[in-house]
PDB file of N, CA and C in Angstrom:
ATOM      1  N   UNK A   1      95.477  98.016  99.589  1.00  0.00           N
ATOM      2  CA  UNK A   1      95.220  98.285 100.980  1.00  0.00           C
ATOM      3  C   UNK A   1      93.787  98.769 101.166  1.00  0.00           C
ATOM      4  N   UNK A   2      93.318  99.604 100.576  1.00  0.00           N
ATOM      5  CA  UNK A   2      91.907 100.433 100.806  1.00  0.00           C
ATOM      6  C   UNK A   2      90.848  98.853 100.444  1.00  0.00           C
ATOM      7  N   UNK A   3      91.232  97.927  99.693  1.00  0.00           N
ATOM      8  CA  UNK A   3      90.296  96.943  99.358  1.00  0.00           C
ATOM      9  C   UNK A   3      90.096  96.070 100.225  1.00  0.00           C
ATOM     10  N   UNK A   4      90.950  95.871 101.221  1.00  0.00           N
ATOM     11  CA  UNK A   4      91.092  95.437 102.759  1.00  0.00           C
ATOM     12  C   UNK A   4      90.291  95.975 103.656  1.00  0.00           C
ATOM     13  N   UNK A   5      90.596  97.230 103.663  1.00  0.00           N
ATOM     14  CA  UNK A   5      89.570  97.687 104.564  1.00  0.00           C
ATOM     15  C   UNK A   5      88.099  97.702 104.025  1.00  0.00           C
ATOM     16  N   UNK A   6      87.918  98.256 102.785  1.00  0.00           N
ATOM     17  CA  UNK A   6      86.456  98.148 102.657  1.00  0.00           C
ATOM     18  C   UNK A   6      85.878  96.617 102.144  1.00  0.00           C
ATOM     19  N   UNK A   7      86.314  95.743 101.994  1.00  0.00           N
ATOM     20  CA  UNK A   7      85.751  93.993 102.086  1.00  0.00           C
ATOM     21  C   UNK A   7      85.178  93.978 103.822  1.00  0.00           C
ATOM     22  N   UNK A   8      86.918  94.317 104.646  1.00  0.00           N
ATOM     23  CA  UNK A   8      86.308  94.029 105.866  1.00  0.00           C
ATOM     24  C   UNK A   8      85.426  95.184 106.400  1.00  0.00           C
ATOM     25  N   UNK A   9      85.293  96.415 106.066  1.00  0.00           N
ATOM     26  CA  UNK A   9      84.536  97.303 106.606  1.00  0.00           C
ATOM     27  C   UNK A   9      82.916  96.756 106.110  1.00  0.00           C
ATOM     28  N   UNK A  10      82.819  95.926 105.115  1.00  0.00           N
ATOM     29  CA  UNK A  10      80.980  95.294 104.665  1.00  0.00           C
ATOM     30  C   UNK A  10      80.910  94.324 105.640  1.00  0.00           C
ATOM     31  N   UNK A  11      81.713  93.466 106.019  1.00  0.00           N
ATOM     32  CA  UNK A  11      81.784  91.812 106.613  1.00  0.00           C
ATOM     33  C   UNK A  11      81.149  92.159 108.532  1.00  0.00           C
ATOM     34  N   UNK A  12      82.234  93.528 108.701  1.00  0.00           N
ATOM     35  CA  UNK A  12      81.344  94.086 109.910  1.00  0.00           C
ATOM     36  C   UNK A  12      80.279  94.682 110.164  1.00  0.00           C
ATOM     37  N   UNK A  13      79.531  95.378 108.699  1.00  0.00           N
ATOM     38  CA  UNK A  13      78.317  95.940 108.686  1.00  0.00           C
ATOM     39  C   UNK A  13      77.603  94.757 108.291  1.00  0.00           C
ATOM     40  N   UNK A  14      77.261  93.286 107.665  1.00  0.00           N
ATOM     41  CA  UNK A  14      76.792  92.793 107.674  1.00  0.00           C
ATOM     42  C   UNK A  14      76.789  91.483 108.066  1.00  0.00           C
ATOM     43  N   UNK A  15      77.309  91.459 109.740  1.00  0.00           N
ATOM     44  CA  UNK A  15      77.909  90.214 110.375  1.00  0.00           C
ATOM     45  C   UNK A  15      76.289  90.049 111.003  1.00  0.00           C
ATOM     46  N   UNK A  16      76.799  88.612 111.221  1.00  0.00           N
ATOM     47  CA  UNK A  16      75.164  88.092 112.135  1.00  0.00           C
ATOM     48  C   UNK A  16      75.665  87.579 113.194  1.00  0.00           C
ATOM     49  N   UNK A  17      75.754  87.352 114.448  1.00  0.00           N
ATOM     50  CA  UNK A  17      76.319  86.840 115.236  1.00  0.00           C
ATOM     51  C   UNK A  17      77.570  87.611 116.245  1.00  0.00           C
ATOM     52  N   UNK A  18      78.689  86.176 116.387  1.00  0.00           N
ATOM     53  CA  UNK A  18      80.061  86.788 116.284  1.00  0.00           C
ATOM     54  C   UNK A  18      80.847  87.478 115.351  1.00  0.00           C
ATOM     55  N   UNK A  19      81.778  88.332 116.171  1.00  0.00           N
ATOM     56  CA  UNK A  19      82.332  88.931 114.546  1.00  0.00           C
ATOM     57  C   UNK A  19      83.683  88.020 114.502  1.00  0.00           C
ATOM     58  N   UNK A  20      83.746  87.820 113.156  1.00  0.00           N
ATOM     59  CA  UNK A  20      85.191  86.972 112.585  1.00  0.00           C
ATOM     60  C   UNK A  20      86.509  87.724 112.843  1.00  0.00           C
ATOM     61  N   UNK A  21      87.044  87.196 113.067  1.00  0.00           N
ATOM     62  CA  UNK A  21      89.213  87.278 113.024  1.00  0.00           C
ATOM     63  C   UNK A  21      89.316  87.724 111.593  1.00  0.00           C
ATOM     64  N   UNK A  22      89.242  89.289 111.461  1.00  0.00           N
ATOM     65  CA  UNK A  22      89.334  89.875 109.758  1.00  0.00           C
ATOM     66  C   UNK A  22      91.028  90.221 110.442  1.00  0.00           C
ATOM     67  N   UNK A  23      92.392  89.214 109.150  1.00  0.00           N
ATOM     68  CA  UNK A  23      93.083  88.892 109.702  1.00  0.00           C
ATOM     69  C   UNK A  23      93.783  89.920 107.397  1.00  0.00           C
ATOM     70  N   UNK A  24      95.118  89.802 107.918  1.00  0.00           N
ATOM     71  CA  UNK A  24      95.485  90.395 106.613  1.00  0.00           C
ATOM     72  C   UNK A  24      96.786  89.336 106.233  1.00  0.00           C
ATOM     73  N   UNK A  25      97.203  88.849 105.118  1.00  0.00           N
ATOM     74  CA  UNK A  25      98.546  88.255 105.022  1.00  0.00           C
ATOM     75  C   UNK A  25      99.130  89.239 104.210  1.00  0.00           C
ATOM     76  N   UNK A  26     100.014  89.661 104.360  1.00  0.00           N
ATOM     77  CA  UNK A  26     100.873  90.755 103.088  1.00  0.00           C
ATOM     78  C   UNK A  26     102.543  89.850 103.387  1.00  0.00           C
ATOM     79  N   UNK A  27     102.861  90.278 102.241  1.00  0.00           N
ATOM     80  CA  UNK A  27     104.422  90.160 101.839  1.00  0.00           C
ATOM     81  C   UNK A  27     105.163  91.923 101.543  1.00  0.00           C
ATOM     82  N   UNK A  28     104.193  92.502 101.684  1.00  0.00           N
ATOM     83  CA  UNK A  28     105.109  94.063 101.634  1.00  0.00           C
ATOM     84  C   UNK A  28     105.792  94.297 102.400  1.00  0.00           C
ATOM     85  N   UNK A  29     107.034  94.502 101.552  1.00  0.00           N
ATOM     86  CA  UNK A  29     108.413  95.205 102.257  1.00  0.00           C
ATOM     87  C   UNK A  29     108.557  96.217 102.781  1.00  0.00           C
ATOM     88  N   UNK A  30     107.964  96.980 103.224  1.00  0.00           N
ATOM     89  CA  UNK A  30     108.419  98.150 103.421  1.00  0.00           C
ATOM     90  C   UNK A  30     107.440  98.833 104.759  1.00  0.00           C
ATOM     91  N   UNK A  31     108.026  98.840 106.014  1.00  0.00           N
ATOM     92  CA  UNK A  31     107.568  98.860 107.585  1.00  0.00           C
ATOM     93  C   UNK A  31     106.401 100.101 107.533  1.00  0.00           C
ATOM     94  N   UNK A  32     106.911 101.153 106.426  1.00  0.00           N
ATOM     95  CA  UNK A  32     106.222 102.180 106.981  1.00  0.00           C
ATOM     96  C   UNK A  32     104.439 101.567 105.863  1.00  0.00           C
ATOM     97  N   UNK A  33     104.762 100.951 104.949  1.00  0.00           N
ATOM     98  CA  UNK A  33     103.096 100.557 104.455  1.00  0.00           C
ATOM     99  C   UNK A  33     102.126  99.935 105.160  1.00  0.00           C
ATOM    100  N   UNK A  34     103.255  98.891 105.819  1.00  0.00           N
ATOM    101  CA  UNK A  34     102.877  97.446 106.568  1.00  0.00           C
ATOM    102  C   UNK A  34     102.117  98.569 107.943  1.00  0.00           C
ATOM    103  N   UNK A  35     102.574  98.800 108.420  1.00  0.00           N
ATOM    104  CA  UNK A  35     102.208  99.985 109.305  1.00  0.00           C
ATOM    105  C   UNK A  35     100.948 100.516 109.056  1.00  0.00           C
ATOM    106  N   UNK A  36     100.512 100.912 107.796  1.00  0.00           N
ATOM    107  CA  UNK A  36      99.321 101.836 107.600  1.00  0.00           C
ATOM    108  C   UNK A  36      97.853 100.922 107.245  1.00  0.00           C
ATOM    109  N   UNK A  37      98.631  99.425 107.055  1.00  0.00           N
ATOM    110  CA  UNK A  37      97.714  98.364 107.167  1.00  0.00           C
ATOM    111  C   UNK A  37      97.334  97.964 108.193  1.00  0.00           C
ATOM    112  N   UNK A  38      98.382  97.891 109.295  1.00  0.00           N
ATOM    113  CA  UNK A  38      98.338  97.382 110.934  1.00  0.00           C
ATOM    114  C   UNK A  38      97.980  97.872 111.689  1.00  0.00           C
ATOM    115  N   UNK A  39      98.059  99.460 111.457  1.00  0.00           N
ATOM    116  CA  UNK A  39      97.455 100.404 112.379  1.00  0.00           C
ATOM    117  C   UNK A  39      95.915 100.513 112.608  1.00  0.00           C
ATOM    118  N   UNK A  40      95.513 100.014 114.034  1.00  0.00           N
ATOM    119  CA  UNK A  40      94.657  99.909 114.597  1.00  0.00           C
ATOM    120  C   UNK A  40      92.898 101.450 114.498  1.00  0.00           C
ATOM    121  N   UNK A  41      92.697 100.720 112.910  1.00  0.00           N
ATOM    122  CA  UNK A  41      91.774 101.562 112.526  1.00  0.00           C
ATOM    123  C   UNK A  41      90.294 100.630 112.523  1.00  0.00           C
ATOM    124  N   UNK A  42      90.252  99.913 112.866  1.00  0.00           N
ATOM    125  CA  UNK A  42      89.265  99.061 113.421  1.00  0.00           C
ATOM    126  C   UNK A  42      88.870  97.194 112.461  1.00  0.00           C
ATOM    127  N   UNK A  43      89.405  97.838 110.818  1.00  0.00           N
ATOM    128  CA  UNK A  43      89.059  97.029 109.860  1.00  0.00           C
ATOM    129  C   UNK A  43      89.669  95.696 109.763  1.00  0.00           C
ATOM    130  N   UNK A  44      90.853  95.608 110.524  1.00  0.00           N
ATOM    131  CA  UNK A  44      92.118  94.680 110.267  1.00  0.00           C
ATOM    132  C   UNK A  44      92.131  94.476 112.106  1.00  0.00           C
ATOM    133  N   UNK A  45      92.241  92.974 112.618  1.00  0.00           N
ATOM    134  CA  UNK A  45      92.895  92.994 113.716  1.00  0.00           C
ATOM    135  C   UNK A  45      93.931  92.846 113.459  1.00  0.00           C
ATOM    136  N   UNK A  46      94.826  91.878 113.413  1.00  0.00           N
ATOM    137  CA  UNK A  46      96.078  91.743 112.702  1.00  0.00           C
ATOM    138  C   UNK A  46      96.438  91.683 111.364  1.00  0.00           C
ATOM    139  N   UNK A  47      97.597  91.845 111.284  1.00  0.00           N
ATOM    140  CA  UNK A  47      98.292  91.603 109.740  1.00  0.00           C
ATOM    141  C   UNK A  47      99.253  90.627 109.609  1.00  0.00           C
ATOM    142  N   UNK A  48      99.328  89.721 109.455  1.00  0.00           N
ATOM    143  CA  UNK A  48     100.627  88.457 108.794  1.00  0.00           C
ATOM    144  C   UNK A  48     101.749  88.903 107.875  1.00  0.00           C
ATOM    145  N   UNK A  49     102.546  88.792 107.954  1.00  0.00           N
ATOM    146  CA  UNK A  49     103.830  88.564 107.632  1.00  0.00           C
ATOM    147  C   UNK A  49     104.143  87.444 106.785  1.00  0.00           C
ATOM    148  N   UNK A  50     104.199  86.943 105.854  1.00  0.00           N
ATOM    149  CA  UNK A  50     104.774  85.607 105.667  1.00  0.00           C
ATOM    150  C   UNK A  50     106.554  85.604 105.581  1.00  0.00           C
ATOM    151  N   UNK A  51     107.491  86.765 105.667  1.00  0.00           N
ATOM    152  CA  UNK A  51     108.520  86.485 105.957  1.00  0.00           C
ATOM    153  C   UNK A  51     108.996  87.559 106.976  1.00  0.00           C
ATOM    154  N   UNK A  52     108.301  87.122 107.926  1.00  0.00           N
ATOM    155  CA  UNK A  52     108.254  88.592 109.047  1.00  0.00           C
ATOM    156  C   UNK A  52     109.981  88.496 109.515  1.00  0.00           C
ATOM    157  N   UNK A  53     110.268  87.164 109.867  1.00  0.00           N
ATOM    158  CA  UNK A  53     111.893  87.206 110.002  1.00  0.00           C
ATOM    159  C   UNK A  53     112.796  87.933 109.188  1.00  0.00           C
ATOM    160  N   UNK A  54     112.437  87.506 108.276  1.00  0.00           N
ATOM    161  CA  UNK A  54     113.959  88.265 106.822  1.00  0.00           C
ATOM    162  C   UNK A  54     113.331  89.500 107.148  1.00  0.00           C
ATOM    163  N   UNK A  55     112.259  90.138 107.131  1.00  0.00           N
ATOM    164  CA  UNK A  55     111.893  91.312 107.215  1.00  0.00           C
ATOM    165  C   UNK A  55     112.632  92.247 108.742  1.00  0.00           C
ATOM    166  N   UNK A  56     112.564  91.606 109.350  1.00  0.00           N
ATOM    167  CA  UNK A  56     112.667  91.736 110.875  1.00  0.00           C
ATOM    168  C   UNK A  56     114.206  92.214 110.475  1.00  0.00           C
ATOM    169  N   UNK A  57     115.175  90.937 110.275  1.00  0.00           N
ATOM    170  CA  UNK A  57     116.427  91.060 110.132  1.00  0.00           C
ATOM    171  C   UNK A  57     116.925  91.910 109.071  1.00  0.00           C
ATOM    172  N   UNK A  58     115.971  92.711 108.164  1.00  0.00           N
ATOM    173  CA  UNK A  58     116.323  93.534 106.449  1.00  0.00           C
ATOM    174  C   UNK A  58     116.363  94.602 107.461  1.00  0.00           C
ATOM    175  N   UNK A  59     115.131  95.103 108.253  1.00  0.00           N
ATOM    176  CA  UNK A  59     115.024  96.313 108.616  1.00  0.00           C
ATOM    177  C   UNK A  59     116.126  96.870 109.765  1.00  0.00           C
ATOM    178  N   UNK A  60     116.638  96.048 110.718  1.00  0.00           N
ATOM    179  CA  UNK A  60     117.150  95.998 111.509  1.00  0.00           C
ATOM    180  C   UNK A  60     118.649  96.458 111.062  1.00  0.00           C
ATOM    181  N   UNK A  61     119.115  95.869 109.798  1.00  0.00           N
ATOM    182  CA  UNK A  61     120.080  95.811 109.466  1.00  0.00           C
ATOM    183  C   UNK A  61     120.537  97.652 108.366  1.00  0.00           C
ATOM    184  N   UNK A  62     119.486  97.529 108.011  1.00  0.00           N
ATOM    185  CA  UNK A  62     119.052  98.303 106.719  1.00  0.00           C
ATOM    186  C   UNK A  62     118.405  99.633 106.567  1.00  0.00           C
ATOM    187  N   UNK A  63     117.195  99.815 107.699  1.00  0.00           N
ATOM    188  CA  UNK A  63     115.934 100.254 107.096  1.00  0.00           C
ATOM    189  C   UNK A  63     116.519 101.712 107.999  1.00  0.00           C
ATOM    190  N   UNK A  64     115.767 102.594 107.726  1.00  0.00           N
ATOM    191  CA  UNK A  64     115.960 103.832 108.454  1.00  0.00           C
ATOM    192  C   UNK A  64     115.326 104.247 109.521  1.00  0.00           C
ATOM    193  N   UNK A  65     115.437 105.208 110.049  1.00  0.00           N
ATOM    194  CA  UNK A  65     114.695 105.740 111.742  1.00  0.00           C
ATOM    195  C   UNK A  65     113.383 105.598 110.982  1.00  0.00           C
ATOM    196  N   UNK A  66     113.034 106.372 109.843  1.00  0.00           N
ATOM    197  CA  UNK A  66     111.216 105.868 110.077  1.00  0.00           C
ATOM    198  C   UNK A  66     110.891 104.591 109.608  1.00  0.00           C
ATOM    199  N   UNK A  67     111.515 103.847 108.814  1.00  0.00           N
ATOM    200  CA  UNK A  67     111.271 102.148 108.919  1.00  0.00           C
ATOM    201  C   UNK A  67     111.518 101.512 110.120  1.00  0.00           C
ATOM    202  N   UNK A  68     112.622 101.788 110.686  1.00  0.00           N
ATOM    203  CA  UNK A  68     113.060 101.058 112.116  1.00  0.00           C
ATOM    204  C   UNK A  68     111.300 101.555 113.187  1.00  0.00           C
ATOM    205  N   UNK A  69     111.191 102.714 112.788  1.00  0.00           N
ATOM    206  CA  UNK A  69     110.001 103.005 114.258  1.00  0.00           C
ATOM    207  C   UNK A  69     108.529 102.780 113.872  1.00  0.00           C
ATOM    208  N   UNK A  70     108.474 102.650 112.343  1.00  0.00           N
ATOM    209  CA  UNK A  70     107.432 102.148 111.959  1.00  0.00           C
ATOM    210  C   UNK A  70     107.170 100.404 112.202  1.00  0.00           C
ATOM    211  N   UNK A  71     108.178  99.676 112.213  1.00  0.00           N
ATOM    212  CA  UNK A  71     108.137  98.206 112.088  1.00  0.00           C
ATOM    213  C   UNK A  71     108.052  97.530 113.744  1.00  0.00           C
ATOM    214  N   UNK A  72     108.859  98.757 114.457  1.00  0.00           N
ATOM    215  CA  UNK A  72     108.756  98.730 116.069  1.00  0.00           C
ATOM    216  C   UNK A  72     107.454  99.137 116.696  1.00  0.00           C
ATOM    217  N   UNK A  73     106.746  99.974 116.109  1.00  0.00           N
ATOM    218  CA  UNK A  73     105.130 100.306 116.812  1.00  0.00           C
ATOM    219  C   UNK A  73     104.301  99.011 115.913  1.00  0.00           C
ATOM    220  N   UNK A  74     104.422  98.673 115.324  1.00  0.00           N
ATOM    221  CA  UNK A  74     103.550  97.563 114.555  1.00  0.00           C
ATOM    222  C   UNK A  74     103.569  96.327 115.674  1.00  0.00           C
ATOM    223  N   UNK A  75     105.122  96.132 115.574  1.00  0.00           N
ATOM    224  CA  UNK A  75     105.231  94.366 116.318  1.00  0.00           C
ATOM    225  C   UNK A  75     105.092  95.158 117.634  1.00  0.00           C
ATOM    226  N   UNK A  76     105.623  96.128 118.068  1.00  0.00           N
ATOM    227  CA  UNK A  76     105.213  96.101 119.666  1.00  0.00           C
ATOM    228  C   UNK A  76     103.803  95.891 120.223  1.00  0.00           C
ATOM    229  N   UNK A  77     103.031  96.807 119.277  1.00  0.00           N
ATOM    230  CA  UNK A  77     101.666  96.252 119.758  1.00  0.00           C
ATOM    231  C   UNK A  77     100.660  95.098 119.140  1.00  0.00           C
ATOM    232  N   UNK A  78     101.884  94.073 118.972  1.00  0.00           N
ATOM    233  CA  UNK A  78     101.521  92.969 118.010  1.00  0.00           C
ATOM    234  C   UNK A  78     100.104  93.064 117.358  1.00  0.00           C
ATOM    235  N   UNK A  79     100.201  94.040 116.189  1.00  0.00           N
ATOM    236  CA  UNK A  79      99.269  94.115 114.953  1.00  0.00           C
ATOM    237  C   UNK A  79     100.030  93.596 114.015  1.00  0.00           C
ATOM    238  N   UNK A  80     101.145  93.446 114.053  1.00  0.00           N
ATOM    239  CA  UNK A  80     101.697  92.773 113.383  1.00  0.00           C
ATOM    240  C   UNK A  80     102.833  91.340 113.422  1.00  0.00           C
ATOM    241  N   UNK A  81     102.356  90.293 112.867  1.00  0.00           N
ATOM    242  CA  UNK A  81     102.838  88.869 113.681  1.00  0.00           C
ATOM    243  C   UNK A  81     103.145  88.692 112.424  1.00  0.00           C
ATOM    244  N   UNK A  82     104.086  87.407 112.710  1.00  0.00           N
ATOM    245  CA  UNK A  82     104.787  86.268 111.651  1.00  0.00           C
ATOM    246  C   UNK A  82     103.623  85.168 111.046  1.00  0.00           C
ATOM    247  N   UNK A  83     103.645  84.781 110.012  1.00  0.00           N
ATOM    248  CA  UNK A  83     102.922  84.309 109.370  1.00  0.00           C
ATOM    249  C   UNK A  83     102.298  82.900 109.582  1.00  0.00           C
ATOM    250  N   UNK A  84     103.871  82.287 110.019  1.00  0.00           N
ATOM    251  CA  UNK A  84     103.212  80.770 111.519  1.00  0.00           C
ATOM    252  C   UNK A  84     102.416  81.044 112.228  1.00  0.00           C
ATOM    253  N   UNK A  85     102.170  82.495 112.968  1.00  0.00           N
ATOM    254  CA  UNK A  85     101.414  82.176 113.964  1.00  0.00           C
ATOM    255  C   UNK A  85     100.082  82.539 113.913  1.00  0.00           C
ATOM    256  N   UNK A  86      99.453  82.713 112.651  1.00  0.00           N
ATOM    257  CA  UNK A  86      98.405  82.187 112.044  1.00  0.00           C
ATOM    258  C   UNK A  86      97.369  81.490 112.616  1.00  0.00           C
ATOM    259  N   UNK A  87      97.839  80.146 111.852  1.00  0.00           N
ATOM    260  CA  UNK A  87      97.086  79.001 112.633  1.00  0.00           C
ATOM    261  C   UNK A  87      96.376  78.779 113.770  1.00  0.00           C
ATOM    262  N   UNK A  88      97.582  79.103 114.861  1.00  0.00           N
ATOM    263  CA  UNK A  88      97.399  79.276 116.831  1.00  0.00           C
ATOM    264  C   UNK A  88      96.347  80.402 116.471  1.00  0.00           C
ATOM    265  N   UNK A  89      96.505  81.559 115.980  1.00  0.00           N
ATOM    266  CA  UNK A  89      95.553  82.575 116.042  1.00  0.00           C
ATOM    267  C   UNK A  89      94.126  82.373 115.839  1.00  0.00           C
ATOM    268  N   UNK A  90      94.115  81.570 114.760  1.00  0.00           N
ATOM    269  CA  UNK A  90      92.369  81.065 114.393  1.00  0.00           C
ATOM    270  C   UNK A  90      92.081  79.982 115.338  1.00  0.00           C
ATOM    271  N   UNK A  91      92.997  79.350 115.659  1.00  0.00           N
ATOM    272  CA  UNK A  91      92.597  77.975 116.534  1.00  0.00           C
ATOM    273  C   UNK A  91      91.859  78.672 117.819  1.00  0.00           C
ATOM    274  N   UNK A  92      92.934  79.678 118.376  1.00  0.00           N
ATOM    275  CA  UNK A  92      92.145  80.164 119.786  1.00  0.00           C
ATOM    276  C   UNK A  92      91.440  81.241 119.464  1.00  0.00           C
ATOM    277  N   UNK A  93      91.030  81.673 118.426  1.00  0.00           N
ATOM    278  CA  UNK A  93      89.941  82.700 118.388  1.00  0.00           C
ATOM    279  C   UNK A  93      88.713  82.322 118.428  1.00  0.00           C
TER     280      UNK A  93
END
């Protein structure tokens, strides 16, 4: 996680122009990490999911009040999306 932010924390100190869609893909399980990646600290706009569903449906089923409210402030303020929607994301950025 910290190598995320500081790649993208250089890419914004040494952008020329526009700044790029610094975008994250993770497969980590667990809402409250995914969370500390997603959370809107300037380095990361979004974070990807590649099985944001099974995840969606693990936590829902499974996960506890601080997984359930960690995985709910992430997708509510969509920092955190499914891994399809990717693509659409770079296309219209």
């Amino acid at each position: 996680m910290q190598n995320i932010r500081h790649e993208n924390r250089n890419m914004i100190r040494h952008r020329r122009g526009r700044l790029p869609h610094l975008v994250t893909v993770t497969a980590e399980p667990l809402p409250t990490r995914l969370a500390s990646i997603a959370r809107g600290t300037g380095e990361v706009d979004v974070t990807y999911h590649i099985a944001f569903e099974e995840l969606s449906a693990a936590v829902a089923k499974h996960g506890s009040l601080t997984q359930k409210d960690a995985w709910n402030e992430v997708t509510g303020q969509g920092r955190l999306r499914d891994f399809r929607d990717l693509t659409k994301s770079l296309i219209e950025w």
